[in-house]
Protein backbone atom coordinates (compact mmCIF):
# COMPACT_ATOMS: atom_id res chain seq x y z
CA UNK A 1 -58.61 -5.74 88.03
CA UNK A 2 -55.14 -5.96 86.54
CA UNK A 3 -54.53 -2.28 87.49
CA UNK A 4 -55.63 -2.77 91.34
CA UNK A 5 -53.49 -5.76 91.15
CA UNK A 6 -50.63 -4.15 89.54
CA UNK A 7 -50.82 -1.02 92.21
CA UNK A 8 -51.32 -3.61 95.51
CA UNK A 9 -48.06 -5.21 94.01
CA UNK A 10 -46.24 -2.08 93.32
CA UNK A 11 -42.95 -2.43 96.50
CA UNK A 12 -43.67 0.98 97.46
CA UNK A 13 -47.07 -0.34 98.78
CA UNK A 14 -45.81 -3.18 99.79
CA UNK A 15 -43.24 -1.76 101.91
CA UNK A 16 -45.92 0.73 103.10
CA UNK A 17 -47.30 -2.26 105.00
CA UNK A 18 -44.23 -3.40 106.13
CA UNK A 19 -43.51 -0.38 107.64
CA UNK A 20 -46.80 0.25 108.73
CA UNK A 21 -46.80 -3.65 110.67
CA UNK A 22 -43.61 -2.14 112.80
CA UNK A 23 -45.09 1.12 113.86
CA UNK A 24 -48.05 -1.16 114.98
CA UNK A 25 -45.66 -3.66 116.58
CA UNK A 26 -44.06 -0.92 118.42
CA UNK A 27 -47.61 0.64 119.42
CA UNK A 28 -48.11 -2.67 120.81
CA UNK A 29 -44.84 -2.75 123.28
CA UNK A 30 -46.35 0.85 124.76
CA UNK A 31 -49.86 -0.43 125.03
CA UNK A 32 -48.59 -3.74 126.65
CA UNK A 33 -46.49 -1.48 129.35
CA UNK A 34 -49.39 0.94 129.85
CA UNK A 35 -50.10 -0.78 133.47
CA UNK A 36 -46.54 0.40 134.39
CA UNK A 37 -47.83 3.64 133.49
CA UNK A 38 -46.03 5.91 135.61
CA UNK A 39 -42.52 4.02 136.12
CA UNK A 40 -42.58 3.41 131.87
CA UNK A 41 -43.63 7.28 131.22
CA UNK A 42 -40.53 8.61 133.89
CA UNK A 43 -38.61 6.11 132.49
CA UNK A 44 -39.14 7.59 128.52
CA UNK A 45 -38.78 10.90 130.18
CA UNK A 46 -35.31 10.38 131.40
CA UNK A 47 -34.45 8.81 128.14
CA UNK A 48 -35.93 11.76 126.66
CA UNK A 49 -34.11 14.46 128.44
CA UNK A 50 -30.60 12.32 128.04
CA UNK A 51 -31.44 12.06 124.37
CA UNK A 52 -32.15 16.00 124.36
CA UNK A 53 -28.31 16.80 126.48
CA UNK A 54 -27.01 14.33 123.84
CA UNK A 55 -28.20 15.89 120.64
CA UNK A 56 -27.04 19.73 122.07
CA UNK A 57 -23.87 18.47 122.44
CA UNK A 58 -23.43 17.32 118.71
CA UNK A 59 -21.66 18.97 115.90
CA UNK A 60 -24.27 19.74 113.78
CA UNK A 61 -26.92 22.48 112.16
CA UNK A 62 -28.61 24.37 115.26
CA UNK A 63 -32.11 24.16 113.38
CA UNK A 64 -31.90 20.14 112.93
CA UNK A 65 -31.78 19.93 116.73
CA UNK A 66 -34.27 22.01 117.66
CA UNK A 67 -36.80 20.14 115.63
CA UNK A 68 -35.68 17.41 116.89
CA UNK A 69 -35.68 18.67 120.90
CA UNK A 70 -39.28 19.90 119.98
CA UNK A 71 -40.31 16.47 118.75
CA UNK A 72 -39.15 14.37 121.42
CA UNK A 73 -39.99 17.06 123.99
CA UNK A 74 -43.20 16.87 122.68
CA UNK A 75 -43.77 12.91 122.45
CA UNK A 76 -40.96 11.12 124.89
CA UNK A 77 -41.31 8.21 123.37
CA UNK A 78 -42.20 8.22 119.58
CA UNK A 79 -39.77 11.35 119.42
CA UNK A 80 -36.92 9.80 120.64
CA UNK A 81 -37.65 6.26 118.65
CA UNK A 82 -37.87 8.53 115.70
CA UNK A 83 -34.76 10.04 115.99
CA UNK A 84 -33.02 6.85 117.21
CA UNK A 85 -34.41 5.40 113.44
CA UNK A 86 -34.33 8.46 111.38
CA UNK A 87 -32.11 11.52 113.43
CA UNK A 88 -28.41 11.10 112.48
CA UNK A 89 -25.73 9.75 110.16
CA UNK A 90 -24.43 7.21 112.36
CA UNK A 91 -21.36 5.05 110.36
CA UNK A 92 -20.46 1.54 111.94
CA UNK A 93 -16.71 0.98 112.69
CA UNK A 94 -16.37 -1.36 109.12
CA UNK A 95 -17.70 1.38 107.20
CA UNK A 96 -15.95 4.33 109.14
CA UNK A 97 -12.56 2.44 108.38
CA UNK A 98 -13.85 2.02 104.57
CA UNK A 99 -14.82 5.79 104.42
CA UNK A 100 -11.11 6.74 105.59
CA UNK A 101 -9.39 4.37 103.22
CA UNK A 102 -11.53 5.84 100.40
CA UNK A 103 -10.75 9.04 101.24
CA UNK A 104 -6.77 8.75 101.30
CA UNK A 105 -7.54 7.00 98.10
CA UNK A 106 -9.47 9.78 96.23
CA UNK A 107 -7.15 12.39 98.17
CA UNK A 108 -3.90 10.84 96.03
CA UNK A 109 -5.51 11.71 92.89
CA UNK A 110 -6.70 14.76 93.74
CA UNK A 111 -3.75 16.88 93.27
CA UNK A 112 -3.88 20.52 92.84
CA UNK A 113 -2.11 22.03 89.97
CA UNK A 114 0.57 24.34 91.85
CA UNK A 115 0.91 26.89 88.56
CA UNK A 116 -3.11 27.40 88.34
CA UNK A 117 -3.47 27.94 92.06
CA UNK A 118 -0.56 30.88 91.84
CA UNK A 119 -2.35 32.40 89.01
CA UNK A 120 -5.78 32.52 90.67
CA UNK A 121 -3.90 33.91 93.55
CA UNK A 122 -2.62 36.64 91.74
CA UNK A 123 -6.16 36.73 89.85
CA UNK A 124 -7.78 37.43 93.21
CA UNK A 125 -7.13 36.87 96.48
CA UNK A 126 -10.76 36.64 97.71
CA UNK A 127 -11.49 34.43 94.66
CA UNK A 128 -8.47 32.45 95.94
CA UNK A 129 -10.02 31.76 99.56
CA UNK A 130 -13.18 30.92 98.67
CA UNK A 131 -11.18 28.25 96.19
CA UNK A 132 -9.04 27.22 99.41
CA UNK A 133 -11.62 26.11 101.60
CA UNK A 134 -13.01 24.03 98.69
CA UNK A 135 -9.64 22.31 98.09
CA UNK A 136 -8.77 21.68 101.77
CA UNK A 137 -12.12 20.76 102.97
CA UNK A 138 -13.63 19.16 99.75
CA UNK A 139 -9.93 18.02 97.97
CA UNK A 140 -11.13 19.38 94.84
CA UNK A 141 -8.68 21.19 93.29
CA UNK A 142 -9.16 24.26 91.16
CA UNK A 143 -8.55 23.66 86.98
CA UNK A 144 -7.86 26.13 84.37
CA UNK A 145 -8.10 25.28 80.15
CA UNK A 146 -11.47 24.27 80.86
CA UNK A 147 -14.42 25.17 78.66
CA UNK A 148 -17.59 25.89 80.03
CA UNK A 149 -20.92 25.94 78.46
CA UNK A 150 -24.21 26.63 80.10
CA UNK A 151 -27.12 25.22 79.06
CA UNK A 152 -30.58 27.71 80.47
CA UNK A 153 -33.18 24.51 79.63
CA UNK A 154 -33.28 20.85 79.91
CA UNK A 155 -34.18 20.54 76.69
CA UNK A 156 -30.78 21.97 75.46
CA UNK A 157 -29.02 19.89 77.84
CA UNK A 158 -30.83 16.48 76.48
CA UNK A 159 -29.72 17.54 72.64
CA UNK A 160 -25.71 18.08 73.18
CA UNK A 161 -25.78 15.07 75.71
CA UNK A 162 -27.38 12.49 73.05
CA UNK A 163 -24.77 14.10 70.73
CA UNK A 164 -21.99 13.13 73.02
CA UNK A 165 -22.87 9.68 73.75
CA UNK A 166 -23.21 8.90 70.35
CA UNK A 167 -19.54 9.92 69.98
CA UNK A 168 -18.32 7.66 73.37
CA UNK A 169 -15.40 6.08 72.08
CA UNK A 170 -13.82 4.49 75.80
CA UNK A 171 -16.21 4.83 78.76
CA UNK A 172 -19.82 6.50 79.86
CA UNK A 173 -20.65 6.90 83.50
CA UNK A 174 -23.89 8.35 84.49
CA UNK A 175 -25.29 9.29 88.15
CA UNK A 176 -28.79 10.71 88.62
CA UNK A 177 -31.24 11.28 91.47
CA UNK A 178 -34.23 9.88 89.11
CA UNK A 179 -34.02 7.70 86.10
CA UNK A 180 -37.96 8.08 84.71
CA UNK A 181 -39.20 5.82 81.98
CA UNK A 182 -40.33 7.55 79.13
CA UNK A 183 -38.74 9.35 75.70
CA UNK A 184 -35.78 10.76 77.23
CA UNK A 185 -34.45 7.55 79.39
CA UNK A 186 -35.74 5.41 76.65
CA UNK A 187 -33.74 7.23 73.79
CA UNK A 188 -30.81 7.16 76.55
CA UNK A 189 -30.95 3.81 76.93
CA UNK A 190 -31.22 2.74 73.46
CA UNK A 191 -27.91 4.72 73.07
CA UNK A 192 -26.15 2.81 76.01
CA UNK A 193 -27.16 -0.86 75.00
CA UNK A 194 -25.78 0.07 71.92
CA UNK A 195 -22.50 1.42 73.20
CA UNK A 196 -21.96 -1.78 75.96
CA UNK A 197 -22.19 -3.76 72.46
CA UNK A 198 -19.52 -2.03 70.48
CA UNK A 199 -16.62 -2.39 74.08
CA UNK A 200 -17.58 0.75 75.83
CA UNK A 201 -17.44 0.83 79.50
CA UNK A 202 -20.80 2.05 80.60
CA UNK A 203 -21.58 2.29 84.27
CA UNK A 204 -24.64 3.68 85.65
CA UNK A 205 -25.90 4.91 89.33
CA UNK A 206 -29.24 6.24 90.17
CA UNK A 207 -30.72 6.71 93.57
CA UNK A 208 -33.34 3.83 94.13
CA UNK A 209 -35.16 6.32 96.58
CA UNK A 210 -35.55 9.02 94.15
CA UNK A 211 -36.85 6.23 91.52
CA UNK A 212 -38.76 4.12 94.22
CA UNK A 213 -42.02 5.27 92.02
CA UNK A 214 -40.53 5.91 88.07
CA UNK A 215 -38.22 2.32 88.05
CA UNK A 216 -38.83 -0.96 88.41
CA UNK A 217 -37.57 -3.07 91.54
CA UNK A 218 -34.34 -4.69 90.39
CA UNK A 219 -34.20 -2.35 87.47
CA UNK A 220 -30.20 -2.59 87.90
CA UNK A 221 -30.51 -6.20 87.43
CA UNK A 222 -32.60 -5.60 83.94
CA UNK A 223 -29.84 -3.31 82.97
CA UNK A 224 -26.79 -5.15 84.24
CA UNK A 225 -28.41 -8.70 81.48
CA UNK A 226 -28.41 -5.97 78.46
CA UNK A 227 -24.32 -5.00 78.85
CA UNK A 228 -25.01 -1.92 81.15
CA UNK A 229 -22.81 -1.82 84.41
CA UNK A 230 -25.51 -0.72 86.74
CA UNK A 231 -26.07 -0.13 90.48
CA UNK A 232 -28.49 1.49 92.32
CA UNK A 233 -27.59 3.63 95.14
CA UNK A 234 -28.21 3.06 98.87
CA UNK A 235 -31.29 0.33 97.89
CA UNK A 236 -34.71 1.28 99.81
CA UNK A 237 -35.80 -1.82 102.22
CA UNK A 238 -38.37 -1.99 104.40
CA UNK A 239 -36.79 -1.42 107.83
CA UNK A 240 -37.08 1.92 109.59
CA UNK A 241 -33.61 2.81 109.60
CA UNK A 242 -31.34 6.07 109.45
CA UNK A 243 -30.19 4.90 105.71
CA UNK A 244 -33.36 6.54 104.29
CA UNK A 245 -31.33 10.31 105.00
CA UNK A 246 -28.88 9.56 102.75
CA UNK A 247 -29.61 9.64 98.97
CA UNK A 248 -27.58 9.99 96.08
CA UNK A 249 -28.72 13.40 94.31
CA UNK A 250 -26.03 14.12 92.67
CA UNK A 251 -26.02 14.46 88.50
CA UNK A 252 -23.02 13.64 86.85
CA UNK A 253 -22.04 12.56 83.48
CA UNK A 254 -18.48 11.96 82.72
CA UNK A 255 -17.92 10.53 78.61
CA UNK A 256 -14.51 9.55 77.61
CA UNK A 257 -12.68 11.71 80.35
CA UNK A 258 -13.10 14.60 78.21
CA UNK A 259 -16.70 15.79 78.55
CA UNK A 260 -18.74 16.07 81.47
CA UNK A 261 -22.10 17.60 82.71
CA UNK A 262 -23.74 18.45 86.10
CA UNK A 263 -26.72 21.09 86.65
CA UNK A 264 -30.15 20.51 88.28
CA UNK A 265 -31.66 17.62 85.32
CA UNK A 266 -32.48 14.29 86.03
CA UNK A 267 -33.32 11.89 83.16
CA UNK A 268 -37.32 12.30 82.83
CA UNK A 269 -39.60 13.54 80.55
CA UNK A 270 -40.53 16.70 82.54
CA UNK A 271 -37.26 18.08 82.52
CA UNK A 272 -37.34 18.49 78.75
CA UNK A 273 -40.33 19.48 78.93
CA UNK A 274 -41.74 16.26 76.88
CA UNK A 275 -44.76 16.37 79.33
CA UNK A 276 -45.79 19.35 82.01
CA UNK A 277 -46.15 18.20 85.01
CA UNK A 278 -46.24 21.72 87.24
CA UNK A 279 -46.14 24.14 84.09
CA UNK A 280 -42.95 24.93 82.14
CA UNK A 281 -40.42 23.17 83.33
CA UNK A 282 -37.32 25.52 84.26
CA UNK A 283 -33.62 23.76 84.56
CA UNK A 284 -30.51 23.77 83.63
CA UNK A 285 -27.70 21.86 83.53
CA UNK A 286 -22.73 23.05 82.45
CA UNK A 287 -21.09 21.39 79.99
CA UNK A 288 -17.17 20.87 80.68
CA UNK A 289 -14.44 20.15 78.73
CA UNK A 290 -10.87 19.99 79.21
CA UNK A 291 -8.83 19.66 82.62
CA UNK A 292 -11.83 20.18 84.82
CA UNK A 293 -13.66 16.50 83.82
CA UNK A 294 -10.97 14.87 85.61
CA UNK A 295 -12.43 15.87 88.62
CA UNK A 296 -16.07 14.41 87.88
CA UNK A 297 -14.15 11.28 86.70
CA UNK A 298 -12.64 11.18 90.20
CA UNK A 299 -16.26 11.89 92.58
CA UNK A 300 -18.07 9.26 90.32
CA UNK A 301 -15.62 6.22 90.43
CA UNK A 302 -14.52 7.03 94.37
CA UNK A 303 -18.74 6.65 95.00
CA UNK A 304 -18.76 3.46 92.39
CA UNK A 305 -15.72 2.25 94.50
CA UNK A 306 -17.53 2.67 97.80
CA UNK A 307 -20.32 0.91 96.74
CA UNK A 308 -18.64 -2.02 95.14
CA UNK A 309 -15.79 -2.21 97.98
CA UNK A 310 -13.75 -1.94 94.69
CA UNK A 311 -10.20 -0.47 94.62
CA UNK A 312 -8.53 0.39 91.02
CA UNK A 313 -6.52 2.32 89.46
CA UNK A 314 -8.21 5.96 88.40
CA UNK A 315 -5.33 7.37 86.22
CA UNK A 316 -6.37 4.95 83.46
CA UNK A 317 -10.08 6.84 83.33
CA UNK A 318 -7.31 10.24 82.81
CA UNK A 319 -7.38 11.71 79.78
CA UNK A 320 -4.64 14.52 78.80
CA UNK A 321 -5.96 16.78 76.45
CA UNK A 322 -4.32 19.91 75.03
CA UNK A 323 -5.30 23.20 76.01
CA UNK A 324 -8.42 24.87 73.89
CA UNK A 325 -8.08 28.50 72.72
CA UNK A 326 -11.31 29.13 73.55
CA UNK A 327 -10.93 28.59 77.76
CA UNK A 328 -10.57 31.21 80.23
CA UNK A 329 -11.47 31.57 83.65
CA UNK A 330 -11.25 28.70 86.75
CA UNK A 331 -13.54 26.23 87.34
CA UNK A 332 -13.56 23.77 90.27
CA UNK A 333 -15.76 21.26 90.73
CA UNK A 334 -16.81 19.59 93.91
CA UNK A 335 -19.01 17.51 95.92
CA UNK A 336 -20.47 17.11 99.32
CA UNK A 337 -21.31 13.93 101.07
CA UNK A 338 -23.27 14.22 104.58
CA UNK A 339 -20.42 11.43 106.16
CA UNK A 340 -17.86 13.94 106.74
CA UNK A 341 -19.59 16.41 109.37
CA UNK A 342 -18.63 19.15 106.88
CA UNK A 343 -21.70 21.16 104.80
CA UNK A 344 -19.21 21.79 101.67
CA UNK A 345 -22.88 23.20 99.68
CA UNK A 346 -23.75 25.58 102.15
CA UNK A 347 -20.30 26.93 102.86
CA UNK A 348 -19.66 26.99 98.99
CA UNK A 349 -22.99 29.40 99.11
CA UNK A 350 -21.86 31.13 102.21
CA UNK A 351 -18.42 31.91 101.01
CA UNK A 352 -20.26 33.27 97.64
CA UNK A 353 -22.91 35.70 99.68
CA UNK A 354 -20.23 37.21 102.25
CA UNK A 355 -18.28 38.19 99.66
CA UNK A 356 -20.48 39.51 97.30
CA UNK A 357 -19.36 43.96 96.81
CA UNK A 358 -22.46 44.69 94.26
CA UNK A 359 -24.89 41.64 93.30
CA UNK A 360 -26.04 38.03 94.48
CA UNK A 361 -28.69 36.60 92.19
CA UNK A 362 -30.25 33.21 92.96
CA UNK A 363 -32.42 30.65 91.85
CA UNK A 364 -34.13 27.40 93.90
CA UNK A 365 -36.38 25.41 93.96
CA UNK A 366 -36.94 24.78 97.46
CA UNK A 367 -35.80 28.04 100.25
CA UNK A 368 -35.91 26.20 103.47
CA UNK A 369 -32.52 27.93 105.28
CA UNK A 370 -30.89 28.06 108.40
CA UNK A 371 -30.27 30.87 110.59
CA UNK A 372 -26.65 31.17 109.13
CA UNK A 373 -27.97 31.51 105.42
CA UNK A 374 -30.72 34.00 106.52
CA UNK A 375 -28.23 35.92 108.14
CA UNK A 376 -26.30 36.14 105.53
CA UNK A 377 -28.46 36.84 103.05
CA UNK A 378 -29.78 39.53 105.10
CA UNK A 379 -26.78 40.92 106.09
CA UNK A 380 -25.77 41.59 102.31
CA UNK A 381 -28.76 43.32 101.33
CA UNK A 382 -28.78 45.53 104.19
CA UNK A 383 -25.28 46.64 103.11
CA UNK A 384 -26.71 47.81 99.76
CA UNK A 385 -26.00 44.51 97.88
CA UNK A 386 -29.11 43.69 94.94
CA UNK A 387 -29.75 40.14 96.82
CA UNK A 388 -32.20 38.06 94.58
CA UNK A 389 -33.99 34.90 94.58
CA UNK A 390 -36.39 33.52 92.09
CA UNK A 391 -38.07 30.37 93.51
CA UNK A 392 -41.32 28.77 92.00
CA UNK A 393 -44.69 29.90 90.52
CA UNK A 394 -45.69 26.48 90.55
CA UNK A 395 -44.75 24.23 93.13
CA UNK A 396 -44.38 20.63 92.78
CA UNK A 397 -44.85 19.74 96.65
CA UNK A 398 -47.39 21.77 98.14
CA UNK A 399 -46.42 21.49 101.75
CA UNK A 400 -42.71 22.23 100.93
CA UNK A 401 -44.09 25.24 98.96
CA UNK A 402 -45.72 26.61 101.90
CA UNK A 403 -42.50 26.60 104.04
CA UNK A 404 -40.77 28.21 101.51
CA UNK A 405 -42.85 30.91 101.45
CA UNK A 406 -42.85 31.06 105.09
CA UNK A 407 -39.40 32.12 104.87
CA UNK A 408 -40.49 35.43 102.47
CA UNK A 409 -41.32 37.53 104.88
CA UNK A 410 -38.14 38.18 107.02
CA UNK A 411 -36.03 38.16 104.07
CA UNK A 412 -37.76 40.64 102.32
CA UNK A 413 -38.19 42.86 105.13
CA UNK A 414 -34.47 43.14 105.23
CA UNK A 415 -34.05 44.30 101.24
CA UNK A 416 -33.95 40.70 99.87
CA UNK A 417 -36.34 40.71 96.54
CA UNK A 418 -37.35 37.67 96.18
CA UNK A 419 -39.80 36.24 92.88
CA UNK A 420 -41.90 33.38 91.80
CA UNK A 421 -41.43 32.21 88.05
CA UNK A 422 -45.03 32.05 87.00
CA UNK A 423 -44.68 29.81 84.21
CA UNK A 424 -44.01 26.88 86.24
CA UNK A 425 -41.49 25.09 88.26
CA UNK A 426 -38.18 26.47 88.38
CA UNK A 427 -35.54 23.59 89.34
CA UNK A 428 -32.33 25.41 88.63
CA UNK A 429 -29.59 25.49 91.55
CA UNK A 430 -27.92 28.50 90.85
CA UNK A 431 -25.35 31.01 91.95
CA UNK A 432 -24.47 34.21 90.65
CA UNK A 433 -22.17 36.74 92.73
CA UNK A 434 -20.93 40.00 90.87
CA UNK A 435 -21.01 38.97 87.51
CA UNK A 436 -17.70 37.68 88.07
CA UNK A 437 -18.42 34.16 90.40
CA UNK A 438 -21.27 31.68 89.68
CA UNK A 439 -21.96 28.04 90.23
CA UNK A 440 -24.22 25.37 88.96
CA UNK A 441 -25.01 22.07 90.76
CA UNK A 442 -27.40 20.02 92.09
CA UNK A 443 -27.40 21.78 95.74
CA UNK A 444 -30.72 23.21 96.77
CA UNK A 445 -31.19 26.00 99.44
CA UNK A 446 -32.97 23.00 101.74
CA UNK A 447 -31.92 20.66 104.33
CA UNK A 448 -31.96 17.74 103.17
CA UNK A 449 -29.37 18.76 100.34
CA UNK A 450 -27.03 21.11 102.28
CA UNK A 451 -26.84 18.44 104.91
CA UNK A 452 -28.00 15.15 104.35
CA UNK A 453 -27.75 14.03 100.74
CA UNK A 454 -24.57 13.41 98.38
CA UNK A 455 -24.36 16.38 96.24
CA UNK A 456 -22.04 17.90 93.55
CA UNK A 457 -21.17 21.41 91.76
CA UNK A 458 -19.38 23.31 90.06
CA UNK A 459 -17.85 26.71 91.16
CA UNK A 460 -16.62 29.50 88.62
CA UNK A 461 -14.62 32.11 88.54
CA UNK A 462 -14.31 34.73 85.35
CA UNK A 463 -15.47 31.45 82.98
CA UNK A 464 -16.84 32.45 79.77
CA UNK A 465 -19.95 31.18 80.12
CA UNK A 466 -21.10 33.09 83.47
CA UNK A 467 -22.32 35.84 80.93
CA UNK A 468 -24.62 33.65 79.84
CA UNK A 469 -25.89 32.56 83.30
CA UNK A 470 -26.57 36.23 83.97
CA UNK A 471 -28.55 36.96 80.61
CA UNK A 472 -30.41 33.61 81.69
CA UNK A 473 -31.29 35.03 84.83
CA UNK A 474 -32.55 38.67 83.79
CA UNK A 475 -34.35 36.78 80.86
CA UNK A 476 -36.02 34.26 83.89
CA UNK A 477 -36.86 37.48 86.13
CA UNK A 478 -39.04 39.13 83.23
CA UNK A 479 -41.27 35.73 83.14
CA UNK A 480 -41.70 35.92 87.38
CA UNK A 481 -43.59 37.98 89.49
CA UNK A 482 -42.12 40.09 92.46
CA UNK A 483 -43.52 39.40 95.57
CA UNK A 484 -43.84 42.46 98.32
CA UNK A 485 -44.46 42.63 102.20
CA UNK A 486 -48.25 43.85 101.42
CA UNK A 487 -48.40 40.46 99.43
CA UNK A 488 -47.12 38.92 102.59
CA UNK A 489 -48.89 40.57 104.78
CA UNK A 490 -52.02 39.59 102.92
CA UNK A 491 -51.49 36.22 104.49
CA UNK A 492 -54.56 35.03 106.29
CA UNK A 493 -53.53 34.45 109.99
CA UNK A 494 -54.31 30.11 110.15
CA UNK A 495 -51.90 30.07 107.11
CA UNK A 496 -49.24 32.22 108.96
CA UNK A 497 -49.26 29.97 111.68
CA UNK A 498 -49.33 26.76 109.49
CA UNK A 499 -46.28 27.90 108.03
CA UNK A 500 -44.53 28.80 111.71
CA UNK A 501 -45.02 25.09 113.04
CA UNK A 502 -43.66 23.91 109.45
CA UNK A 503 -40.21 26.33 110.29
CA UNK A 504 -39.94 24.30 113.38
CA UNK A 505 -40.00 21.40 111.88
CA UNK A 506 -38.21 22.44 108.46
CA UNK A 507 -35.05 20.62 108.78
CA UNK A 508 -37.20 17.10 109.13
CA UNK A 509 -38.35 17.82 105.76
């Protein structure tokens, strides 16, 4: 009884309902008008059709309207209440002006390093234009003395990361999608409350989406009454609203200005593979150390800023270090947010894959693309370039699997070899062009993360440590199956057409 209790009490059913009372509320408004059946019907279809003229004419991803056009094409009304709730990324004037003053605000401390842009100009000159749209169009500015280390599992990650924040001397700040209670968060924690005790500044975000079913409601509360500065991003109420688009799926961990992490880990046990949820858990996650963790430092205080309508000074969160021996290469991180009408992921992968001379190896979770990254990744492999993609044996959403897959067959029809890691779930966000370019972040190949979440990576060129992303990914393609046209062809015909309707409607999901 205490279980049924406990589950009729948990908020996400709870604001199930709620929801659930306003799509019946709005039912009821149609129903009431349904004896002004043919004036209310012509009067959703004009709405409809200017709704449809309106989204064309927007700056945006040519697959996202079409699902959209389809949907409200298809169902005047409920389409175009759906999209008036749920279809853009619409900013009031207050928080329009605060976006602008937080980005002259981040763009003063974001200052590019005039010596180590020369030298990856004379490094490179393609390596320097795929850097230049990042720093104009992102601000982040490209770093050199900057170690790199790659970690190929979560479980390698979770070991060097305790290690450092045990050693936190002046601040922690930590940003995940999903915070999961369990061994990892709880031996996180644990190290936290104990660090807020001896004067360190610890600051926490998670998404409160992405933990709406592995937190607590007012978890940030709990954490804020043991020492821990803690917020959770963008909180989920139960109003249909755009809001729910944007989530916070970034992973960032920035320790005393001098270390900091990002890859495709969250904090739960199934990314160390404490418990197997979909198999062997794949993941990975870069180390950095040196010049290049100012720029984390930056993207996590300008988000805690925006949140907290806070304005301080960064350059105290600056560390100067001196330069390791052991660096070599560039590294540039950056981050994307979906308020800027500009799809820094996807261009950061674009840029990658159209200049690729000999190799582009990739690994994602989820391949839902748009006509511009098909094309592209088409395009290079039928001019002789070994395009790869390893995606999932395993999948841990079944429907999202199935669109995936129905993206195999005109990709590998054009010379793209794509795999499935048969283990288990591969959640890795990976990069490789050449042997020479690579990054590591938390930007899937989906929608939702090239254009409507706030994401983050890292981009390398000539590091040390992209050697060992490459012997990570030939070690990952002799645990995965190759899959051919015959096995796609093999594809009963009610499954091929399942997955055509799910294409249509691919950027929704």
């Amino acid at each position: 009884m205490k279980q049924i209790t406990k589950l009729l009490s948990h908020r996400v059913v709870m604001v199930g309902l709620l929801l659930l009372i306003q799509f019946g509320a709005i039912l009821a408004l149609v129903l009431k008008f349904n004896e002004y059946y043919v004036y209310f019907y012509t009067l959703c279809d004009l709405i409809a059709l200017i709704i449809t003229v309106y989204i064309v004419s927007l700056k945006s991803n040519p697959g996202y309207k079409i699902a959209w056009i389809v949907t409200i094409m298809a169902i005047p009304l409920f389409g175009v209440l759906l999209y008036l709730i749920f279809g853009g990324n619409r900013l009031s004037n207050r928080e329009k002006k605060k976006m602008l003053e937080i980005y002259q605000h981040t763009k003063d401390y974001f200052v590019q390093d005039i010596e180590t842009e020369r030298h990856l100009s004379e490094a490179s000159k393609a390596a320097y234009a795929q850097s230049k749209y990042i720093r104009d169009y992102a601000l982040c500015p490209v770093h050199e003395h900057t170690k790199t280390t790659y970690f190929p599992r979560g479980e390698d990650f979770y070991k060097d990361f305790l290690t450092e924040l045990k050693a936190a001397k002046q601040f922690i700040f930590i940003e995940f999608f999903i915070i999961a209670e369990g061994t990892m968060w709880d031996t996180t924690l644990d190290i936290l409350e104990q660090k807020a005790k001896e004067g360190v500044d610890v600051r926490l975000l998670y998404d409160d989406m992405g933990c709406i079913f592995t937190l607590p409601k007012d978890y940030d509360q709990q954490l804020r009454k043991r020492g821990i500065k803690c917020t959770a991003f963008n909180p989920f109420i139960p109003i249909l609203t755009s809001r729910f688009n944007n989530r916070d799926h970034r992973k960032i961990v920035v320790i005393d200005g001098t270390v900091a992490y990002t890859g495709g880990v969250n904090i739960a046990d199934e990314y160390i593979n404490h418990i197997q949820k979909y198999g062997y858990w794949k993941d990975n996650a870069l180390k950095l150390e040196g010049d290049g963790v100012w720029s984390f430092t930056i993207m996590f205080l300008t988000l805690w800023n925006y949140i907290h309508n806070a304005d301080v000074d960064y350059t105290r969160y600056r560390i100067t270090q001196p330069v390791r021996q052991d660096c070599d290469g560039f590294v540039q991180p950056y981050s994307d947010s979906p308020l800027d009408d500009e799809a820094t992921g996807e261009t950061v992968y674009l840029n990658l894959i159209n200049r690729a001379t000999q190799s582009v190896y990739i690994t994602t979770p989820y391949l839902i693309v748009d006509n511009e990254m098909i094309t592209a990744l088409c395009n290079a492999a039928k001019s002789g370039i070994d395009v790869r993609i390893i995606t999932p044996g395993i999948a841990d959403k079944k429907i999202v699997n199935e669109l995936t897959k129905g993206y195999y067959h005109i990709l590998i029809s054009c010379g793209v070899r794509i795999y499935e890691y048969t283990p288990g779930f591969i959640h890795a966000k990976t990069v490789i062009v050449d042997g020479e370019y690579a990054t590591v972040g938390s930007v899937n190949f989906d929608y939702r993360s090239l254009y409507l979440h706030f994401e983050c990576g890292v981009w390398m060129y000539r590091t040390n440590c992209i050697q060992d992303i490459m012997a990570d990914y030939e070690q990952t393609l002799t645990e995965s199956q190759e899959i051919t046209l015959d096995d796609c062809n093999q594809v009963s015909i009610p499954r091929k057409v399942f997955r055509a309707i799910l294409r249509v409607f691919a950027p929704m999901m």
